[in-house]
C-alpha atoms as a PDB file:
ATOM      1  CA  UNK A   1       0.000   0.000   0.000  1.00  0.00           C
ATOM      2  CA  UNK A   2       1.157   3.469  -0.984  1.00  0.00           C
ATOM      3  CA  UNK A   3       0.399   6.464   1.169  1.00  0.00           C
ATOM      4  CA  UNK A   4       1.586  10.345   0.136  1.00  0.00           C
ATOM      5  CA  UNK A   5       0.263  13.292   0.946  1.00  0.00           C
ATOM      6  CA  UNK A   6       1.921  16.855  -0.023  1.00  0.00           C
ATOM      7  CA  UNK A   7       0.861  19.765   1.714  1.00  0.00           C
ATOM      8  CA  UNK A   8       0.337  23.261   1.683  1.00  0.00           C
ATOM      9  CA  UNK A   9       3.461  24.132   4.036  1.00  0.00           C
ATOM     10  CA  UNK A  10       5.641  21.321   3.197  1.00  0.00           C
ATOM     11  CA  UNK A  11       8.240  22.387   5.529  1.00  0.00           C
ATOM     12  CA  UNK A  12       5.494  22.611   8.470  1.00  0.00           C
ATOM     13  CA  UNK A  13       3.179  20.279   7.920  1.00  0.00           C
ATOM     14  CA  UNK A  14       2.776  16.483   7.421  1.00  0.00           C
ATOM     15  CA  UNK A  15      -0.035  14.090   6.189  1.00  0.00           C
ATOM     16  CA  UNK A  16      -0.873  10.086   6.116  1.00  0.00           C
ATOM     17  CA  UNK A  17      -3.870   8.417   5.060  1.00  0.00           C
ATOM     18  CA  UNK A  18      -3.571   6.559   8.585  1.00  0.00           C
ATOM     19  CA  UNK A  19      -6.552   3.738   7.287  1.00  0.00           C
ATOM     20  CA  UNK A  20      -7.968   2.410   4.845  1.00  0.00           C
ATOM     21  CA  UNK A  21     -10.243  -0.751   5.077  1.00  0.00           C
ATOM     22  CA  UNK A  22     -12.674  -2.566   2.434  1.00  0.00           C
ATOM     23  CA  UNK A  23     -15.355  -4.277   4.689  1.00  0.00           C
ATOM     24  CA  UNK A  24     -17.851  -6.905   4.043  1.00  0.00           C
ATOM     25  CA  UNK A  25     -21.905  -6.561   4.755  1.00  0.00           C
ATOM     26  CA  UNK A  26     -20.706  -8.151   8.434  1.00  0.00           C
ATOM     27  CA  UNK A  27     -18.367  -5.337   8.936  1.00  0.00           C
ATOM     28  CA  UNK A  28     -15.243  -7.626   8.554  1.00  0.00           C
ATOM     29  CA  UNK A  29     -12.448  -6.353   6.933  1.00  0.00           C
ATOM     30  CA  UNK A  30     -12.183  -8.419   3.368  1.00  0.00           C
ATOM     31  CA  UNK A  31     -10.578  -8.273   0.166  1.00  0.00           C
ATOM     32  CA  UNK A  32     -12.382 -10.548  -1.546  1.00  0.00           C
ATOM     33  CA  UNK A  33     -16.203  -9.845  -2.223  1.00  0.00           C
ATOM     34  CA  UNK A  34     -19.290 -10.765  -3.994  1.00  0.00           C
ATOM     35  CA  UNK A  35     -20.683  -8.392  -6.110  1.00  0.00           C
ATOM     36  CA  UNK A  36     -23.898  -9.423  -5.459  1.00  0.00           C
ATOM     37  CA  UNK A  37     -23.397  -8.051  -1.915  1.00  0.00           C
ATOM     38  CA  UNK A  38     -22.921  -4.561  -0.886  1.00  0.00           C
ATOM     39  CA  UNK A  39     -19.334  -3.536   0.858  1.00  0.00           C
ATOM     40  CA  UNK A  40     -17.998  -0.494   2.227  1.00  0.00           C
ATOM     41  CA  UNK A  41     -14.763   1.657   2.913  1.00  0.00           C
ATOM     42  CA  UNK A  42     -13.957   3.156   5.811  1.00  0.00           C
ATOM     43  CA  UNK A  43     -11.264   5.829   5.742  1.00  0.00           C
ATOM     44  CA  UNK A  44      -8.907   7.690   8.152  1.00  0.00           C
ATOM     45  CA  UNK A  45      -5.679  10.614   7.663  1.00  0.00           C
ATOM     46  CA  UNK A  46      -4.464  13.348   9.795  1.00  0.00           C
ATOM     47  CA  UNK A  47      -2.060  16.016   9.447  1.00  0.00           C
ATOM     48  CA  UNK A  48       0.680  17.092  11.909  1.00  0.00           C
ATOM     49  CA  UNK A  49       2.365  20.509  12.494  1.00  0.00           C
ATOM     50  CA  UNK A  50       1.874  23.802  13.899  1.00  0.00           C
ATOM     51  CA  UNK A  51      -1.040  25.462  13.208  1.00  0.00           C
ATOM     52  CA  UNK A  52      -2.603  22.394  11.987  1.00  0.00           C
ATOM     53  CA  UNK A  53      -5.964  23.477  13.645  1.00  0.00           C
ATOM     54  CA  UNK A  54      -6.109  26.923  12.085  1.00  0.00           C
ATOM     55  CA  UNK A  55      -6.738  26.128   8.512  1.00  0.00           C
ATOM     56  CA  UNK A  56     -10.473  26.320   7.425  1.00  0.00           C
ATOM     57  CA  UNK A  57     -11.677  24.875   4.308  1.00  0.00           C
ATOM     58  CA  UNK A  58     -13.194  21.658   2.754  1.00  0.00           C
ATOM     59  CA  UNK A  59     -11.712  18.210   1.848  1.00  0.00           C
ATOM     60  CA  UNK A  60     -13.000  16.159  -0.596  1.00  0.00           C
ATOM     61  CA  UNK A  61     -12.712  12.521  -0.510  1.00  0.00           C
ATOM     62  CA  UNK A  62     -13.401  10.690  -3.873  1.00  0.00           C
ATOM     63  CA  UNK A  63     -12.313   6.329  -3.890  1.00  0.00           C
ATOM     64  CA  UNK A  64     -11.636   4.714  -7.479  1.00  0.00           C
ATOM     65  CA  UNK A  65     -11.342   1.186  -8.561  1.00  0.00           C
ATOM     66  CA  UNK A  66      -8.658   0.061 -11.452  1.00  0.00           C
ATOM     67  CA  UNK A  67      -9.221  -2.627 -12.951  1.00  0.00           C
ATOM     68  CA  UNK A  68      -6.345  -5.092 -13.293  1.00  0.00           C
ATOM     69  CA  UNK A  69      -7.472  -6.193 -16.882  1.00  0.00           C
ATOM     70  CA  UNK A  70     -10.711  -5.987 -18.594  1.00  0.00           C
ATOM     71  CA  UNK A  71     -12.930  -4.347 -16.114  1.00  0.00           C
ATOM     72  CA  UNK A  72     -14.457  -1.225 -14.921  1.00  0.00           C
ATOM     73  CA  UNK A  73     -12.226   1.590 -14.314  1.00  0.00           C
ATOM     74  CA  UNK A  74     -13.183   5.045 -12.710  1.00  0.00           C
ATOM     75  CA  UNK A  75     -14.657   6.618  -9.417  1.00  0.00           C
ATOM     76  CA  UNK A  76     -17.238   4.430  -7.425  1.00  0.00           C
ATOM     77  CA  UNK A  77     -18.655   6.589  -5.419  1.00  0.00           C
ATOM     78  CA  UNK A  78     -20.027  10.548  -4.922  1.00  0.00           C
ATOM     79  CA  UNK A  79     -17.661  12.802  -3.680  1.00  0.00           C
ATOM     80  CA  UNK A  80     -17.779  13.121  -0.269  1.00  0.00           C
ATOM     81  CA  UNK A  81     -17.233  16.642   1.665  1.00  0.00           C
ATOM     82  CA  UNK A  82     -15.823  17.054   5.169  1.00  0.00           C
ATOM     83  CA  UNK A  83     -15.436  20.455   6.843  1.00  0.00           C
ATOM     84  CA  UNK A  84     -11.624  21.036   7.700  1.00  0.00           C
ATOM     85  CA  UNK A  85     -12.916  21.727  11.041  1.00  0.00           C
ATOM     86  CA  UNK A  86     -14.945  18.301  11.651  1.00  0.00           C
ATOM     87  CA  UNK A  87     -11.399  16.313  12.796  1.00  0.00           C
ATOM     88  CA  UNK A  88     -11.803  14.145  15.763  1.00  0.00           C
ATOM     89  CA  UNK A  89     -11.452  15.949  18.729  1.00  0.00           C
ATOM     90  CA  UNK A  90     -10.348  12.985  20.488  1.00  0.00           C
ATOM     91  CA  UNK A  91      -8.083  11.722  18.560  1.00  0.00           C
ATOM     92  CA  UNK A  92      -6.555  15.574  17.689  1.00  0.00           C
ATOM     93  CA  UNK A  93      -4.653  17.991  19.433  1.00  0.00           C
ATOM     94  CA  UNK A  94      -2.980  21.128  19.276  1.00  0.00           C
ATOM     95  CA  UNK A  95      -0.266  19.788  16.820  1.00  0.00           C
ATOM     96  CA  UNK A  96      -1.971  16.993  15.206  1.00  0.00           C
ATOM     97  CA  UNK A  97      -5.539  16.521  13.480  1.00  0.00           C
ATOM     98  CA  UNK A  98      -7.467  13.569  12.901  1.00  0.00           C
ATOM     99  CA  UNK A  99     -10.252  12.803  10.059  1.00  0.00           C
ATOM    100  CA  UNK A 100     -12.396  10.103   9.550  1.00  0.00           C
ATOM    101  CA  UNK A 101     -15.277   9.493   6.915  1.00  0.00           C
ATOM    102  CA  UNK A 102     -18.793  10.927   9.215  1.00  0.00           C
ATOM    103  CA  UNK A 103     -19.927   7.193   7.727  1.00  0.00           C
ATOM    104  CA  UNK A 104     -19.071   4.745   5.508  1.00  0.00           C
ATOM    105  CA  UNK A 105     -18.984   4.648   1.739  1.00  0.00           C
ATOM    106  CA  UNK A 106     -20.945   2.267   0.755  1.00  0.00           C
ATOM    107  CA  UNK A 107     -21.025  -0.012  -2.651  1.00  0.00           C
ATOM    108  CA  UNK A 108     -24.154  -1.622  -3.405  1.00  0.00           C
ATOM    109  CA  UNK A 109     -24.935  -3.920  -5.666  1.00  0.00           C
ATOM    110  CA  UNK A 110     -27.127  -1.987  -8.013  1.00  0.00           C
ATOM    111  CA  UNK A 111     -24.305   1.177  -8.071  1.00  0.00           C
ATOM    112  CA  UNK A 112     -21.856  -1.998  -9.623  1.00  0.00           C
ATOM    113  CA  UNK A 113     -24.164  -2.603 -12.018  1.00  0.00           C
ATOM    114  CA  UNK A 114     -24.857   0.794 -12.910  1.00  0.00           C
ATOM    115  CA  UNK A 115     -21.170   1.625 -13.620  1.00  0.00           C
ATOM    116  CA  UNK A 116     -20.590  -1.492 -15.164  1.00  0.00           C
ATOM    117  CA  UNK A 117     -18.084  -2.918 -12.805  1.00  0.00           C
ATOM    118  CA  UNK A 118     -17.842  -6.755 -13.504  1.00  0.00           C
ATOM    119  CA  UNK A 119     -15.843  -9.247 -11.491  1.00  0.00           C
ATOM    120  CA  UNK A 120     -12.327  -8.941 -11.408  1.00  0.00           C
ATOM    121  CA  UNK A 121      -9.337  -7.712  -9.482  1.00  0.00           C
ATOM    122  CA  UNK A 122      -8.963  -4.500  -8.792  1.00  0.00           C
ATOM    123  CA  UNK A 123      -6.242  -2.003  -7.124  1.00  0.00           C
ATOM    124  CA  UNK A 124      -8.195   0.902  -4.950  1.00  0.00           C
ATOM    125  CA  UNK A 125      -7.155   4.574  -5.035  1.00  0.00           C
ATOM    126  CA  UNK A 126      -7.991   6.805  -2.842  1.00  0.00           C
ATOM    127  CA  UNK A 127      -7.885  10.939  -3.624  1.00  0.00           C
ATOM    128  CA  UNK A 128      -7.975  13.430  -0.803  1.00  0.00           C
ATOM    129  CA  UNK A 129      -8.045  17.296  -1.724  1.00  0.00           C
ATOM    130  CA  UNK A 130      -8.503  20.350  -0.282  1.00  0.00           C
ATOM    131  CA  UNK A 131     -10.307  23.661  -0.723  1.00  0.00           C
ATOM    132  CA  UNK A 132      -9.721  26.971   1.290  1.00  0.00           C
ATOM    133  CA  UNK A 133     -12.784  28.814   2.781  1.00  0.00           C
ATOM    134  CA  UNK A 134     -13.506  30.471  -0.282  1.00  0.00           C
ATOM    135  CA  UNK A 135     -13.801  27.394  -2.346  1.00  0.00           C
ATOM    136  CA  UNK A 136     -10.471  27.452  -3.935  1.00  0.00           C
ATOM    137  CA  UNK A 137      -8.300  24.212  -4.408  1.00  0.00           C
ATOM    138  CA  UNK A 138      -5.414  24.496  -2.769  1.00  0.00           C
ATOM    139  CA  UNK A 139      -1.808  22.451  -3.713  1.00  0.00           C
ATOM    140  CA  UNK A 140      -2.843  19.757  -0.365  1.00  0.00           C
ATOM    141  CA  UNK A 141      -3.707  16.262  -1.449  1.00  0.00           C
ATOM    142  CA  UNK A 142      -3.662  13.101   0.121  1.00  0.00           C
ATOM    143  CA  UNK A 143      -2.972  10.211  -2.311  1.00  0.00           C
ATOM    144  CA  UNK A 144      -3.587   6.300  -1.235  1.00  0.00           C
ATOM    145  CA  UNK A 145      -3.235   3.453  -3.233  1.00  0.00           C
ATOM    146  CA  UNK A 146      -4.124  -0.101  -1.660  1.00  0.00           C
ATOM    147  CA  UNK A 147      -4.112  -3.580  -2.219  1.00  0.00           C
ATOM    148  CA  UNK A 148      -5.691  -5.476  -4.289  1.00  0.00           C
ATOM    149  CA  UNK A 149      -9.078  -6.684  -4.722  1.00  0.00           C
ATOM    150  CA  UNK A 150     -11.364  -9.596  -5.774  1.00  0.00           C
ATOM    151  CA  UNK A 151     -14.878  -8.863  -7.208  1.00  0.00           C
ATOM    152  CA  UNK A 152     -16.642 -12.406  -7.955  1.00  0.00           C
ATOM    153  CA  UNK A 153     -19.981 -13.788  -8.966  1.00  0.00           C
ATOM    154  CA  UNK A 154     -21.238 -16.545  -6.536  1.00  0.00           C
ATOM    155  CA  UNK A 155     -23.121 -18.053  -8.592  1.00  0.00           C
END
């Protein structure tokens, strides 16, 4: 699995994409699913340095499958926005701040079909970017790409 993440303040601040975890309909982490059953992603980064919590803004958190073959290849789900300010207040500190998806993004079986995604093994990407209060994207991006992944028919 590769992680990077460049920042706005290179030489002040520092990002991970601390987790990243496909999980089954029974909430077990899995790589290898049916795609007649829904599964979701659960997703985790923080930045560290100082002033870490003053930076406003919105991140945008977008997960793509490539196919490793003849397959679907492209963004699976809606884009989702988290305020800058929504970190994890328990998990954050004056030096450090910690996001995680408000909920899961979830797969279903009928948004596979719709984009045409057939079994077959896959390598995930995540994208993480940034936009300042106005709305402006900023050079801060969080890049993840994971392992791979089976898609198969049961039947």
């Amino acid at each position: 699995m590769t992680s990077t993440f460049d920042t706005l303040f290179p030489a002040e601040l520092n990002g991970v994409v601390a987790k990243f975890e496909i999980v089954d309909p029974d909430g077990t982490p899995n790589r290898v699913l049916e795609i007649t059953r829904q599964w979701s992603i659960n997703l985790e980064w923080h930045l560290t340095g100082t002033g870490v919590t003053s930076l406003g803004g919105t991140w945008h958190v977008q997960v793509s499958l490539e196919s490793m073959g003849t397959g679907f290849e492209g963004v699976v789900n809606p884009i989702v926005d988290i305020p800058y300010g929504d970190y994890d207040p328990a998990m954050s500190g004056p030096t450090h701040c910690h996001w995680k998806l408000p909920q899961p993004i979830t797969i279903t079986p009928a948004e596979m079909q719709a984009r045409n995604i057939i079994p077959n093994v896959y390598k995930p990407v995540v994208l993480i970017t940034y936009t300042n209060p106005v709305g402006q994207r900023q050079p801060m991006a969080g890049f993840w790409e994971g392992s791979l992944i089976t898609l198969y028919d049961p039947n």
